[in-house]
C-alpha atoms as a PDB file:
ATOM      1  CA  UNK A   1     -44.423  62.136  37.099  1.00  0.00           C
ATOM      2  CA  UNK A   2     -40.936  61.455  38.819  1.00  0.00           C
ATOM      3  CA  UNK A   3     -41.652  57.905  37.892  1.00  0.00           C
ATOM      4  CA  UNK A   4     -42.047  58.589  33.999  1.00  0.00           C
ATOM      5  CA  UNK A   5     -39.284  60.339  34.370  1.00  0.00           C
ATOM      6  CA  UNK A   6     -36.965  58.115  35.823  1.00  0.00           C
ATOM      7  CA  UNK A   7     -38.216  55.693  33.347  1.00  0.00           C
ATOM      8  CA  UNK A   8     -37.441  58.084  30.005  1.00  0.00           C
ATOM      9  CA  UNK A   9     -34.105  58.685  31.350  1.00  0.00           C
ATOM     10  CA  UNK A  10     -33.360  54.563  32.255  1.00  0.00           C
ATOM     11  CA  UNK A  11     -34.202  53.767  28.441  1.00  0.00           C
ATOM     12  CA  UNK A  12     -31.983  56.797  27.277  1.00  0.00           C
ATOM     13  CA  UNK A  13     -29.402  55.528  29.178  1.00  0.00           C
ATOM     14  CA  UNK A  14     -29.794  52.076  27.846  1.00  0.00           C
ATOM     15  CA  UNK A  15     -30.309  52.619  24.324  1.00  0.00           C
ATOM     16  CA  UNK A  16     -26.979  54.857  24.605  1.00  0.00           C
ATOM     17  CA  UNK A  17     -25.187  51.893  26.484  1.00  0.00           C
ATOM     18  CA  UNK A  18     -26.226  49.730  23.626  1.00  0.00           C
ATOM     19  CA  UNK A  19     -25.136  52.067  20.869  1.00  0.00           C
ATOM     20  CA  UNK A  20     -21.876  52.758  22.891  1.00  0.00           C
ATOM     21  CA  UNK A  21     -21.446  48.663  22.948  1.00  0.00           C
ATOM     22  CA  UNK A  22     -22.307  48.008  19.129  1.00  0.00           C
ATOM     23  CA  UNK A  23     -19.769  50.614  18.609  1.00  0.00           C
ATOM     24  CA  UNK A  24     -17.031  48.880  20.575  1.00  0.00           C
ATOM     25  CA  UNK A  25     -16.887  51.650  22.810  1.00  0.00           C
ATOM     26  CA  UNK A  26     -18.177  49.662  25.993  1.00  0.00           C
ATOM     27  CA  UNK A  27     -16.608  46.518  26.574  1.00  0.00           C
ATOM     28  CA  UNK A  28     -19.120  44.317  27.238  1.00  0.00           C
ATOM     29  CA  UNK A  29     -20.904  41.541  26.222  1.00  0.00           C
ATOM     30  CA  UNK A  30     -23.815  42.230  24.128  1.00  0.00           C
ATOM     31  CA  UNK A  31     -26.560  39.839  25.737  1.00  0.00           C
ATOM     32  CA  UNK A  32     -25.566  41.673  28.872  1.00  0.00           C
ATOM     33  CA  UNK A  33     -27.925  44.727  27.850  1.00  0.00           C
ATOM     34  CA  UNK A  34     -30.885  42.458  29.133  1.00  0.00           C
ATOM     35  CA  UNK A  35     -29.526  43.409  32.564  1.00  0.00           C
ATOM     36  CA  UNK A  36     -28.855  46.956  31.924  1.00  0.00           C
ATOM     37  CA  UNK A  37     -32.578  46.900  30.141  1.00  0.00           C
ATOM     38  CA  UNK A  38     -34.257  45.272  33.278  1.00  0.00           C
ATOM     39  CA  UNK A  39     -32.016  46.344  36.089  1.00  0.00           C
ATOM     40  CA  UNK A  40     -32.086  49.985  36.866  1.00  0.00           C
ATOM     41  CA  UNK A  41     -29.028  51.925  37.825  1.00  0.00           C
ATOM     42  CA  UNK A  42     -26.986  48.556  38.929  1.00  0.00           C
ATOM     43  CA  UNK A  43     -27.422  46.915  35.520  1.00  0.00           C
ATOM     44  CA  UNK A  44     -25.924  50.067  34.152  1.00  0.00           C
ATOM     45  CA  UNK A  45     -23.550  49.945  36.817  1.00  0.00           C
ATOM     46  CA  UNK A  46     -22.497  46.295  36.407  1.00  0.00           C
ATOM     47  CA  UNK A  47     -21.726  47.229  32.910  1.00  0.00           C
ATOM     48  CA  UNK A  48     -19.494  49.887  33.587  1.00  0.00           C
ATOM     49  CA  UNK A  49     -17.727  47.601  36.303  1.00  0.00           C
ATOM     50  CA  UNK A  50     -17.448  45.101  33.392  1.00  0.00           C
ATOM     51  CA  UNK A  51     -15.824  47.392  30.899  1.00  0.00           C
ATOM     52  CA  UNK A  52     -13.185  48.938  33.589  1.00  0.00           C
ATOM     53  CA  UNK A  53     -12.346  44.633  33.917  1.00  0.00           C
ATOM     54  CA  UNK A  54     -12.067  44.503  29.467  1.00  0.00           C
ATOM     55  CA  UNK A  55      -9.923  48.151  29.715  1.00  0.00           C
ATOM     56  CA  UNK A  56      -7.619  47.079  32.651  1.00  0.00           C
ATOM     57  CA  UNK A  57      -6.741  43.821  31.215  1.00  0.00           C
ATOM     58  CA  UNK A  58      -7.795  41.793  34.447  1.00  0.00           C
ATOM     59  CA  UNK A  59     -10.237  40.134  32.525  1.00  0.00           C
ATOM     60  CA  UNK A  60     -10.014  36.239  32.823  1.00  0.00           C
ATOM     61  CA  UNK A  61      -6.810  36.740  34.622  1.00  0.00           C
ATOM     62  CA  UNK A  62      -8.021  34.644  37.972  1.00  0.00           C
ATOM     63  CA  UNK A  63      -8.548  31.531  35.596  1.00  0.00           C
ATOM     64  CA  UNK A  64      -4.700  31.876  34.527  1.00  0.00           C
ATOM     65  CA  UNK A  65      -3.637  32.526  37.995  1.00  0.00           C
ATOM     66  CA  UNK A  66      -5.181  29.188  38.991  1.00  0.00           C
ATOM     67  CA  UNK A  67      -3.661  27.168  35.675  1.00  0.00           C
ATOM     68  CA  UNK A  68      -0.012  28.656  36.660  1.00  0.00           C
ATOM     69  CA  UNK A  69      -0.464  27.749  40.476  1.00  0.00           C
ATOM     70  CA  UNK A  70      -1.344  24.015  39.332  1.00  0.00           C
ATOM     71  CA  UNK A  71       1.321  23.692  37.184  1.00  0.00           C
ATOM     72  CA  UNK A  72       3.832  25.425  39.872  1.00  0.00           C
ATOM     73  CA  UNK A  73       2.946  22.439  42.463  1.00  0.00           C
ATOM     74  CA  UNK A  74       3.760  19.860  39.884  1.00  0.00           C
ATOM     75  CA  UNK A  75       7.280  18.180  40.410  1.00  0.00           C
ATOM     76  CA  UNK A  76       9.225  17.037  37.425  1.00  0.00           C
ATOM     77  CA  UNK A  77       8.360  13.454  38.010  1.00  0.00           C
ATOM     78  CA  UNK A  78       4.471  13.857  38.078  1.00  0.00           C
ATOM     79  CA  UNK A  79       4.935  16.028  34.821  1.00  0.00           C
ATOM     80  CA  UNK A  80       3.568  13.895  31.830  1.00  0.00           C
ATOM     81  CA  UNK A  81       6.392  13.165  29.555  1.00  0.00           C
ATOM     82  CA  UNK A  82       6.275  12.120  26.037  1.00  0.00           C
ATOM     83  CA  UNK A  83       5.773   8.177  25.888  1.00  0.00           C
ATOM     84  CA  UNK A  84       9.080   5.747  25.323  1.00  0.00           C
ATOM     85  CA  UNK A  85       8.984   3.852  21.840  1.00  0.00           C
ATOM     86  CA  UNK A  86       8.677   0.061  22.615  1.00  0.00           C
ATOM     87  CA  UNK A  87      11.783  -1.807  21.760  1.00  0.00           C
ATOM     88  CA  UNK A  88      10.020  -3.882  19.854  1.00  0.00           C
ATOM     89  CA  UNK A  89       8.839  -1.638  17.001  1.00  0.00           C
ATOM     90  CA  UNK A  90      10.127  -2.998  13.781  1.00  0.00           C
ATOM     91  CA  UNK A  91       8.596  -4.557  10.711  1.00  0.00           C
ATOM     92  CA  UNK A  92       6.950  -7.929  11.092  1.00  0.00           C
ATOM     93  CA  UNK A  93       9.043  -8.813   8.517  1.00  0.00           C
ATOM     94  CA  UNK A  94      11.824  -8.704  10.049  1.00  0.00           C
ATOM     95  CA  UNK A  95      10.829  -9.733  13.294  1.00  0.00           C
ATOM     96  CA  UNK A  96       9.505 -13.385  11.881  1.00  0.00           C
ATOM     97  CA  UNK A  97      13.679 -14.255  11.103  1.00  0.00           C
ATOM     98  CA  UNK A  98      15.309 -12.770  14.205  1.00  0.00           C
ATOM     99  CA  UNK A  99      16.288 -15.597  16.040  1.00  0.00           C
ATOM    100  CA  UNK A 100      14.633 -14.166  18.916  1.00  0.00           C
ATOM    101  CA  UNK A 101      10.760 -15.936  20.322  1.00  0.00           C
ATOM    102  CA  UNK A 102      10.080 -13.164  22.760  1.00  0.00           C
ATOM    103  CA  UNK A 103      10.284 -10.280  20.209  1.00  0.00           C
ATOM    104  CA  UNK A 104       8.702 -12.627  17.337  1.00  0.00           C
ATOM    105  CA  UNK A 105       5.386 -13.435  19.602  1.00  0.00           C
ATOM    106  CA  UNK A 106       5.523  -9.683  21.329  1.00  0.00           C
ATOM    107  CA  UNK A 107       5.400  -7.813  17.634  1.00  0.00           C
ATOM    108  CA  UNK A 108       2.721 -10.562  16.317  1.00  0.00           C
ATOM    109  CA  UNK A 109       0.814  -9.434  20.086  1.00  0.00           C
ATOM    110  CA  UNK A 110       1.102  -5.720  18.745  1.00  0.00           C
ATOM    111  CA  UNK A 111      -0.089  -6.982  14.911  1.00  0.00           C
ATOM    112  CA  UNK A 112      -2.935  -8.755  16.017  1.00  0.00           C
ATOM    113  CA  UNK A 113      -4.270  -5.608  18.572  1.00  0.00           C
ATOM    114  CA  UNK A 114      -4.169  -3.249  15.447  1.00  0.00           C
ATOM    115  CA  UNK A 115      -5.459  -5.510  13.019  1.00  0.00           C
ATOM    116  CA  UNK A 116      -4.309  -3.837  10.110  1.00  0.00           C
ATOM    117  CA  UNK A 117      -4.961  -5.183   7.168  1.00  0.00           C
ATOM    118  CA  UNK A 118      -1.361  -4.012   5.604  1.00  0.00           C
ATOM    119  CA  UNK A 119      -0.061  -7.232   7.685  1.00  0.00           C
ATOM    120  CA  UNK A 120      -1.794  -9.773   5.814  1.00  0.00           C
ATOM    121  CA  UNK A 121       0.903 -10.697   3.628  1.00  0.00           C
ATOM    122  CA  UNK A 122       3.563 -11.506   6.644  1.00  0.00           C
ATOM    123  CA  UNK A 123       1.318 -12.648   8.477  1.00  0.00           C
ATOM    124  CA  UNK A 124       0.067 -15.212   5.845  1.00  0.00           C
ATOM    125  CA  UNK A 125       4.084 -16.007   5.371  1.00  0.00           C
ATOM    126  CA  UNK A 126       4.120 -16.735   9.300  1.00  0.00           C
ATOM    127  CA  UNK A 127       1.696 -19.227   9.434  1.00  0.00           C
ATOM    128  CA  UNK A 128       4.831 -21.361   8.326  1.00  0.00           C
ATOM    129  CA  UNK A 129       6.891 -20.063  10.824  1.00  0.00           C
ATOM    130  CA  UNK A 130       8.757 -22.703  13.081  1.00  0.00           C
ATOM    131  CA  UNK A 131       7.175 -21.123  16.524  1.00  0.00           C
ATOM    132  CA  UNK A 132       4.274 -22.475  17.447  1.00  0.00           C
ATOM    133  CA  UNK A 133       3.208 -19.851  19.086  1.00  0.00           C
ATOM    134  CA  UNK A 134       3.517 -17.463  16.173  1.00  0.00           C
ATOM    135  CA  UNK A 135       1.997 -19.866  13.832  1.00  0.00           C
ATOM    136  CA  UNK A 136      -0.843 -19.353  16.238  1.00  0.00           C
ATOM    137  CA  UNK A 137      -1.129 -15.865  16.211  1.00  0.00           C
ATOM    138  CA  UNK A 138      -0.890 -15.855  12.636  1.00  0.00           C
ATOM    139  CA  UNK A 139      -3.651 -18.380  11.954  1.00  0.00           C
ATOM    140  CA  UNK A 140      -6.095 -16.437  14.457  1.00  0.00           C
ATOM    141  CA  UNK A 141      -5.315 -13.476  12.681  1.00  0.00           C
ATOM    142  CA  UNK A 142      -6.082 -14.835   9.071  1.00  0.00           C
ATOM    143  CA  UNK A 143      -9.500 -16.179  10.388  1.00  0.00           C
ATOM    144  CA  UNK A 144     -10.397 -12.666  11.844  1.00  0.00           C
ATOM    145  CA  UNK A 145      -9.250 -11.242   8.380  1.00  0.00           C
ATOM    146  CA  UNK A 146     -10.895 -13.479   6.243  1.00  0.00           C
ATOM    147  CA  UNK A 147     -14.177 -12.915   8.798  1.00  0.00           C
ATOM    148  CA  UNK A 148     -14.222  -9.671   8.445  1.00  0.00           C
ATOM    149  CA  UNK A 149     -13.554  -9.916   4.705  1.00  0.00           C
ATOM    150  CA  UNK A 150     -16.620 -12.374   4.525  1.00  0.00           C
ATOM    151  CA  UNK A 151     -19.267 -10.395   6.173  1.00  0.00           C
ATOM    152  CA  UNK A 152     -18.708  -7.200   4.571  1.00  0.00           C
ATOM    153  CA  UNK A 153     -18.705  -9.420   1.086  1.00  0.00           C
ATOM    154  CA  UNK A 154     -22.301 -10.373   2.272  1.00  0.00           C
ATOM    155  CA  UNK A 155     -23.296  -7.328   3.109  1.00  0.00           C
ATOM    156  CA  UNK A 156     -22.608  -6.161  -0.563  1.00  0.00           C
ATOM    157  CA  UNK A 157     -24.024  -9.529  -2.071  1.00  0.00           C
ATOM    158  CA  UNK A 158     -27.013  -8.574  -0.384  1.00  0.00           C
ATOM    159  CA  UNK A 159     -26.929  -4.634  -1.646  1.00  0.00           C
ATOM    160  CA  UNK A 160     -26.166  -6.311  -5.267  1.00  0.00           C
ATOM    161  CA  UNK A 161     -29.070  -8.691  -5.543  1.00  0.00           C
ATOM    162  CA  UNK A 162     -31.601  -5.290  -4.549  1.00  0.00           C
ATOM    163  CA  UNK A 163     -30.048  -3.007  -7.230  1.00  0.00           C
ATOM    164  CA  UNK A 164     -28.175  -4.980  -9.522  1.00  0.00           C
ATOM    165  CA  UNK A 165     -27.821  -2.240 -11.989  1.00  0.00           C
ATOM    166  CA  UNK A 166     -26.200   0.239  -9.534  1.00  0.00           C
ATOM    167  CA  UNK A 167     -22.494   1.789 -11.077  1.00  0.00           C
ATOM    168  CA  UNK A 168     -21.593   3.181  -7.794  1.00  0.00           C
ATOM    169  CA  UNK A 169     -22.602  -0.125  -5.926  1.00  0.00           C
ATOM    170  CA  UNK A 170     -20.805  -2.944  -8.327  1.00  0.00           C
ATOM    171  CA  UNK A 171     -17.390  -0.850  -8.615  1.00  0.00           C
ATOM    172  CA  UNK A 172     -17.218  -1.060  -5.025  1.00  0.00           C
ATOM    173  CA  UNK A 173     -18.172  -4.439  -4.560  1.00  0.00           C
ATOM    174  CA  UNK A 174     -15.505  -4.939  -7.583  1.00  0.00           C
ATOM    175  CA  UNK A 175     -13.008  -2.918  -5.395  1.00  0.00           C
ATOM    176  CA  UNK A 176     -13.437  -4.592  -2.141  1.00  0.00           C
ATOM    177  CA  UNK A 177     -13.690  -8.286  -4.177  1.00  0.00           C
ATOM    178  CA  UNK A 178     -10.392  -7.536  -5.808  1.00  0.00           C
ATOM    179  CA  UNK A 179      -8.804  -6.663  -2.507  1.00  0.00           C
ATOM    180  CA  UNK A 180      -9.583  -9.941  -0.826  1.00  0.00           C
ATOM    181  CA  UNK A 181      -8.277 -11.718  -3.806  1.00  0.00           C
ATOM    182  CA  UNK A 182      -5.100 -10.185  -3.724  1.00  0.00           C
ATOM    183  CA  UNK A 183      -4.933 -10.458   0.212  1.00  0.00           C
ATOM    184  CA  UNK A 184      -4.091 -14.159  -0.148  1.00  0.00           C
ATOM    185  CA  UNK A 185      -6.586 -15.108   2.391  1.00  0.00           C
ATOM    186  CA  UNK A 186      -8.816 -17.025  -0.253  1.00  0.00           C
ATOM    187  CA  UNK A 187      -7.445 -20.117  -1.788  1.00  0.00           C
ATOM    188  CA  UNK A 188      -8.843 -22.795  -3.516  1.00  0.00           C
ATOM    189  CA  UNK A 189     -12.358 -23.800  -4.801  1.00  0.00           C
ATOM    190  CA  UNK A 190     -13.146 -20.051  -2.493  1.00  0.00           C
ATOM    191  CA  UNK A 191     -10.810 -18.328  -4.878  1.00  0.00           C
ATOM    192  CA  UNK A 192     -11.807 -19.844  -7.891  1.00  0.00           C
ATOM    193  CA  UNK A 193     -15.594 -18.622  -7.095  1.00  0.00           C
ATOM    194  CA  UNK A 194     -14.690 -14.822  -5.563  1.00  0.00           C
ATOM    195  CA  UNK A 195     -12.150 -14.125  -9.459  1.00  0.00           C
ATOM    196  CA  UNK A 196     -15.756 -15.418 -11.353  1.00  0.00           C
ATOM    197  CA  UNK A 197     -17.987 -12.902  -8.988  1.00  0.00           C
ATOM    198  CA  UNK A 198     -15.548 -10.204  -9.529  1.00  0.00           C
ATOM    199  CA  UNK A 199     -14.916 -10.932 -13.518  1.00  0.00           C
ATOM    200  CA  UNK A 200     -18.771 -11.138 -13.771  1.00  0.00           C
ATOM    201  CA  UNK A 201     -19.068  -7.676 -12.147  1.00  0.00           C
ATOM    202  CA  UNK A 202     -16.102  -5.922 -13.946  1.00  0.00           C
ATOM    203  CA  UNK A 203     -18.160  -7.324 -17.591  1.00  0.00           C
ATOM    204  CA  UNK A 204     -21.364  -5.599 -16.143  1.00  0.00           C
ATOM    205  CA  UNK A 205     -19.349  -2.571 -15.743  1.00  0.00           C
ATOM    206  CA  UNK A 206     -18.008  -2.849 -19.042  1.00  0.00           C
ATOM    207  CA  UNK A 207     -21.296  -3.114 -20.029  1.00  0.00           C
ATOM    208  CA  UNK A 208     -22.367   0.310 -18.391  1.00  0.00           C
ATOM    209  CA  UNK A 209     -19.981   2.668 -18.937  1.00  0.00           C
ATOM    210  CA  UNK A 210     -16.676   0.436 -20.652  1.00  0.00           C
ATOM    211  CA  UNK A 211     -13.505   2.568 -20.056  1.00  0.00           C
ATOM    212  CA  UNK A 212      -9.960   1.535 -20.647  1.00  0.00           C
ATOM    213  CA  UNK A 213      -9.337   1.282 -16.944  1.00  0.00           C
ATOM    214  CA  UNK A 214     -12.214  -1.540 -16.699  1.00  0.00           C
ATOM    215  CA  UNK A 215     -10.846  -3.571 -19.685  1.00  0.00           C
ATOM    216  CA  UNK A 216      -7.560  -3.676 -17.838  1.00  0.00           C
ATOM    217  CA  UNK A 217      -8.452  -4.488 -14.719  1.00  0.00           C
ATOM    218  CA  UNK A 218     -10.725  -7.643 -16.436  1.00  0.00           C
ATOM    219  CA  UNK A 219      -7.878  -8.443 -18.868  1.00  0.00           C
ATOM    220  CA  UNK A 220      -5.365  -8.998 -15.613  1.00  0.00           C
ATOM    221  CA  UNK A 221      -8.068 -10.928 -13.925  1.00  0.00           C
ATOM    222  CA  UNK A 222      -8.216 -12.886 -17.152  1.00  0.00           C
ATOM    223  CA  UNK A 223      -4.584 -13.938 -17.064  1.00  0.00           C
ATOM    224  CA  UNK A 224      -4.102 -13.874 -13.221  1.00  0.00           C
ATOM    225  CA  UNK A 225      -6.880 -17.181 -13.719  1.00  0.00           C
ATOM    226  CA  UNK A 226      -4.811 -18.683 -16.535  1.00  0.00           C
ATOM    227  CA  UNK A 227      -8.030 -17.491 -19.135  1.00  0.00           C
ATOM    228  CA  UNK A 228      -5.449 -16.578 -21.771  1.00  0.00           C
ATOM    229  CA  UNK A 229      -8.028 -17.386 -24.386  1.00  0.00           C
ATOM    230  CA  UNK A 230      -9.780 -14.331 -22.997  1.00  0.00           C
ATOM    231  CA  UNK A 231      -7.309 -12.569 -22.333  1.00  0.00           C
ATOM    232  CA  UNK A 232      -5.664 -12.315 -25.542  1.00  0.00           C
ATOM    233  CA  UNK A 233      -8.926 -10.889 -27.398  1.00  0.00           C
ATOM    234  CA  UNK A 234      -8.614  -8.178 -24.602  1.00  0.00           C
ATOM    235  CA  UNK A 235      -5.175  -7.433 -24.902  1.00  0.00           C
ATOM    236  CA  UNK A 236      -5.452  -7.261 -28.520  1.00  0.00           C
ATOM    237  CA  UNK A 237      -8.231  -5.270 -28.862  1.00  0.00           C
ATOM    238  CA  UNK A 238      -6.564  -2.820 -26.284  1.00  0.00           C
ATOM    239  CA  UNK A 239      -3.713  -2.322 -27.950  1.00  0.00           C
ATOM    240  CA  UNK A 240      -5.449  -1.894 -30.977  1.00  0.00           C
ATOM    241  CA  UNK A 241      -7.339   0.480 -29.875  1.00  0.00           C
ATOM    242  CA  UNK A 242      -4.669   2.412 -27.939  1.00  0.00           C
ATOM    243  CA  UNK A 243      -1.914   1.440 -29.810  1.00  0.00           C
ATOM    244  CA  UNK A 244       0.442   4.506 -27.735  1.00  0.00           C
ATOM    245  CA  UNK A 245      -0.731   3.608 -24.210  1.00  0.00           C
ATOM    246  CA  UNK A 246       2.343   1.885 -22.101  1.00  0.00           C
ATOM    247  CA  UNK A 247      -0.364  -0.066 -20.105  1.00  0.00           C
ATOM    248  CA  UNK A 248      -2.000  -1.068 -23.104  1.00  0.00           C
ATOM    249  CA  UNK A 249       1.409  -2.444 -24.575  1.00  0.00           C
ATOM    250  CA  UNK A 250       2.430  -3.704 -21.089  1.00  0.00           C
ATOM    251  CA  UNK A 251      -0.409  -5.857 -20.719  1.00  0.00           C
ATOM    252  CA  UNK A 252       0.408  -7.703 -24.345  1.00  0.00           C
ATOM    253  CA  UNK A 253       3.909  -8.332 -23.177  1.00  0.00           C
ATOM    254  CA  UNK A 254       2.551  -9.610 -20.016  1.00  0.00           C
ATOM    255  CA  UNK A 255       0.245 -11.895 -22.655  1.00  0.00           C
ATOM    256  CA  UNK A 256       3.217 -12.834 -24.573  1.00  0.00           C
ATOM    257  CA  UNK A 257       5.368 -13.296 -21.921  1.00  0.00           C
ATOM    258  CA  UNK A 258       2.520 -15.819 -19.914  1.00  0.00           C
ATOM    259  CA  UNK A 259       1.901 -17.980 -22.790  1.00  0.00           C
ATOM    260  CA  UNK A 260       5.642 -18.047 -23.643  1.00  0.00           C
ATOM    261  CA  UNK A 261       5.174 -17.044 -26.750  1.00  0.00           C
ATOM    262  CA  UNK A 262       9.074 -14.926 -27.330  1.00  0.00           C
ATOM    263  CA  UNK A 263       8.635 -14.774 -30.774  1.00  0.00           C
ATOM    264  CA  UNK A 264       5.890 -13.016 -30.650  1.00  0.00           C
ATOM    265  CA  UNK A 265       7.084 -10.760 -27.569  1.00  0.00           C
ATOM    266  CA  UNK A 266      10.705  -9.993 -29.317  1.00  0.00           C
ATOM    267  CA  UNK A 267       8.711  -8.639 -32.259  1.00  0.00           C
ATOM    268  CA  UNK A 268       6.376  -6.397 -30.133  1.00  0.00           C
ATOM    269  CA  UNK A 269       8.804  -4.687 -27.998  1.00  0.00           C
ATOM    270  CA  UNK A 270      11.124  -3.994 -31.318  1.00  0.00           C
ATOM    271  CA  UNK A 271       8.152  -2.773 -33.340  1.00  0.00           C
ATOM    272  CA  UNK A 272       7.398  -0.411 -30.371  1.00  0.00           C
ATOM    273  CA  UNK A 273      10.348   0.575 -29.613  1.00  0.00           C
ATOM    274  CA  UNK A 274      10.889   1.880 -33.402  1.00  0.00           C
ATOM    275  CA  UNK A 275       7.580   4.247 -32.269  1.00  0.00           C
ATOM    276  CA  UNK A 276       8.393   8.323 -32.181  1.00  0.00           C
ATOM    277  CA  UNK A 277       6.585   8.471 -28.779  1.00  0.00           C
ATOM    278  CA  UNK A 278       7.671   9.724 -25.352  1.00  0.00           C
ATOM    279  CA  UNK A 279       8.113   6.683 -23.231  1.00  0.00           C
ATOM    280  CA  UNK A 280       8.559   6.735 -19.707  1.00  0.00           C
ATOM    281  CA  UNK A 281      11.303   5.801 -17.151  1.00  0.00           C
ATOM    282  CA  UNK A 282       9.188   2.712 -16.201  1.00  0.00           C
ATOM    283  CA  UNK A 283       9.056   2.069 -20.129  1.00  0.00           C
ATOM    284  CA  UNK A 284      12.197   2.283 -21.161  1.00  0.00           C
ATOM    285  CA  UNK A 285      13.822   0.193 -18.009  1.00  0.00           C
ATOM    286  CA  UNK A 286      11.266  -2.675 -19.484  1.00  0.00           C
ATOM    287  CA  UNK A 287      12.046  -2.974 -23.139  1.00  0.00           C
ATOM    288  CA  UNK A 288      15.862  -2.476 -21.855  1.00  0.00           C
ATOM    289  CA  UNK A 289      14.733  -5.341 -19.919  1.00  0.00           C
ATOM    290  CA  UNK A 290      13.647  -7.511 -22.596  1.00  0.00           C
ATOM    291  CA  UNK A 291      16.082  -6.130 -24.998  1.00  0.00           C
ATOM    292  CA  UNK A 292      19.143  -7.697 -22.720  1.00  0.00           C
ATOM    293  CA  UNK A 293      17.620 -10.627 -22.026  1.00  0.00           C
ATOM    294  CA  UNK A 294      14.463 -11.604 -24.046  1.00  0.00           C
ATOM    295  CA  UNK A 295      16.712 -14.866 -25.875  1.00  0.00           C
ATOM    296  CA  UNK A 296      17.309 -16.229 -22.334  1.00  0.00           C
ATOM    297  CA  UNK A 297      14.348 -15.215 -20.102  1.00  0.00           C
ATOM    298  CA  UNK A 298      11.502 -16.104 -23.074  1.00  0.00           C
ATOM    299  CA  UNK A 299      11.460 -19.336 -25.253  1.00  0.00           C
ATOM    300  CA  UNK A 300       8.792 -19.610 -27.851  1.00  0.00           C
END
């Protein structure tokens, strides 16, 4: 009988413990109630012990002791300090002219641990450098480019021939495709190949879902290869179409202006110009361009 009892009032007490917690009254974690469930009178005391520690505030306060006795012992010159800029961090650029070996080779050193891809263009310019050591770095730098370049061009060939028909897939193998050719790190027969892949899959995209965008991008890949035949049924037929856009009209000077046609050109930027349109900053600075020099800068 005086075990029942004990027993009734040990749940009472826990079940009130756990209301009293739920509440916010006891500060204690919840899980803990498996103790006060399981543990007779010290569970319940443990929990009480453990809310006095939440009320007081002396909770946690032996793990801060310990932080602000190890920082205490730590002299000024153990102390981590903020890291000292190398003297050598300046633009490639600028580094390749500076009459000055030991920076030129250390800042090609820091290019070639980052390999970012941002460098290609300087780096491509110091292949002709007159250190030989630079000219090294440089060239070991375009091969690793151009590897990595390669392989993931593979890996998308590959992806290509399995689902030729995928939107997703082609625009960015057309993306990555039209990054390498701008890179400069494909010349040649190479380059002349990669600008057919990528016209090829910009036409297939066309063919998809043609927006503006695509036409543009193929009608610039059309004169950046000299196919002006091409690219003048393009530009045409974009301007036509979008006879108010300043890319499409920018893209028929460009036309005009790579065929050296300045006939043609003079009478394109003064019929638009007559136009009741907003034009932009960009716009106006290029007809005031051509309007200031179009006699001397394009012969027909």
């Amino acid at each position: 009988m005086v075990l029942i009892l004990f027993i009734l009032v040990h749940l009472l007490v826990v079940i009130a413990m756990g209301i009293l917690a739920v509440l916010n009254f006891i500060k204690m974690p919840l899980p803990f109630l498996a103790v006060v469930l399981w543990v007779p009178v010290f569970g319940p005391l443990c929990a009480l012990i453990i809310h006095s520690y939440y009320v007081s505030g002396k909770a946690g306060s032996k793990y801060a002791e310990l932080e602000n006795m190890k920082a205490s012992q730590i002299s000024d010159e153990e102390e981590p300090s903020r890291s000292i800029e190398s003297a050598n961090d300046i633009p490639l650029e600028d580094a390749l002219i500076l009459d000055d070996p030991a920076t030129r080779r250390s800042v090609m050193l820091d290019v070639l641990m980052e390999n970012n891809h941002q460098y290609v263009d300087a780096i491509s310019k110091a292949r002709l450098n007159d250190d030989v050591e630079v000219v090294h770095y440089a060239t070991t730098a375009m091969a690793e480019f151009s590897k990595e370049y390669e392989l993931r061009l593979q890996q998308y060939a590959t992806q290509y021939a399995n689902d030729p028909n995928n939107e997703v897939l082609i625009s960015g193998y057309a993306d990555y495709l039209a990054n390498y050719i701008r890179s400069g790190l494909c010349t040649g027969q190479l380059l002349d190949i990669q600008t057919t892949t990528y016209q090829q899959l910009l036409r297939q995209l066309v063919r998809i879902r043609p927006t503006k965008e695509r036409y543009m991008e193929l009608a610039d890949s059309y004169m950046d290869s000299g196919q002006f035949g091409l690219a003048d049924e393009l530009t045409t037929y974009l301007f036509d179409k979008y006879p108010q856009d300043e890319a499409a009209f920018t893209l028929r000077v460009r036309y005009y202006y790579e065929t050296r046609q300045g006939a043609q050109l003079s009478k394109l930027i003064k019929e638009y110009e007559r136009k009741d349109i907003y034009k932009s900053v960009e716009l106006r600075r290029l007809l005031s361009f051509w309007n200031g020099t179009k006699e001397e800068g394009v012969q027909a």
